[in-house]
Protein backbone atom coordinates (compact mmCIF):
# COMPACT_ATOMS: atom_id res chain seq x y z
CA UNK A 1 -8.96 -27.12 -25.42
CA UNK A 2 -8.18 -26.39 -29.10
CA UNK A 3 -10.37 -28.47 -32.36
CA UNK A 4 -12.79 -30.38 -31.01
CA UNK A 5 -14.90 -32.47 -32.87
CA UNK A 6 -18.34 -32.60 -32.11
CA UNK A 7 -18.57 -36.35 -31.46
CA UNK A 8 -16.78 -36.19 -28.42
CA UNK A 9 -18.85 -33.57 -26.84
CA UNK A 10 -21.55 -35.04 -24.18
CA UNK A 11 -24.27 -33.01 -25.85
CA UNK A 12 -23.71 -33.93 -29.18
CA UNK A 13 -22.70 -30.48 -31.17
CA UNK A 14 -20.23 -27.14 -30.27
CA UNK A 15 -21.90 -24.13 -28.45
CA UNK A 16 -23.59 -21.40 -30.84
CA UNK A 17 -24.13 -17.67 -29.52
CA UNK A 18 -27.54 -18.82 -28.28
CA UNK A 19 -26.21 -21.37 -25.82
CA UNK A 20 -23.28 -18.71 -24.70
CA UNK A 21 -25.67 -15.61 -24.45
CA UNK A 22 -27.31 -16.73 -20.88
CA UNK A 23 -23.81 -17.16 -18.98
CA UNK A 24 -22.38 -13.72 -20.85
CA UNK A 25 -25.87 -11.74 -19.89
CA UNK A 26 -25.91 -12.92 -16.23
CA UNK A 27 -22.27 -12.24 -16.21
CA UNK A 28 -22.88 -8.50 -17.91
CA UNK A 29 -26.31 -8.36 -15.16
CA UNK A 30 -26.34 -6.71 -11.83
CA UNK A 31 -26.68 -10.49 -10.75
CA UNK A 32 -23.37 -11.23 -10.94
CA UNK A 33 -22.32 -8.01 -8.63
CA UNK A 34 -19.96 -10.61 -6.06
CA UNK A 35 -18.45 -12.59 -8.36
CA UNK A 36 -14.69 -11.40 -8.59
CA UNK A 37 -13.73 -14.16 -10.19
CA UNK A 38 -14.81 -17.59 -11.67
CA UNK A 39 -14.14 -20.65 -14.55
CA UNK A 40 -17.38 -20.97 -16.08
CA UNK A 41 -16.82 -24.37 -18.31
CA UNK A 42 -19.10 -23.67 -20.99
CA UNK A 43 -18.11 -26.99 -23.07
CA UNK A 44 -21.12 -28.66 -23.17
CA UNK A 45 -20.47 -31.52 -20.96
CA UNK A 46 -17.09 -32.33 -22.28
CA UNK A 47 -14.74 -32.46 -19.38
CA UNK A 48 -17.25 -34.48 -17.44
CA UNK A 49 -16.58 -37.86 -19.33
């Protein structure tokens, strides 16, 4: 996706550790035991435009 700037981002601002952490803990978690493989879009909203 390369530079982005923040304007063009649905939500307004880039992703911090904070708003990564949930999706990398379930992914780390016991939870996540049958996924073998997946694209988890974590760009806050941006392809959906």
């Amino acid at each position: 996706m390369g530079k982005v700037p923040a304007s063009t981002i649905t939500l307004g601002r880039k992703a911090g550790e904070i708003d990564l952490g949930g999706d990398l803990i379930f992914l780390l978690s016991p939870l996540s035991a049958w996924i073998t493989g997946i694209n988890l879009p974590a760009e806050g909203g941006y392809t959906a435009k």
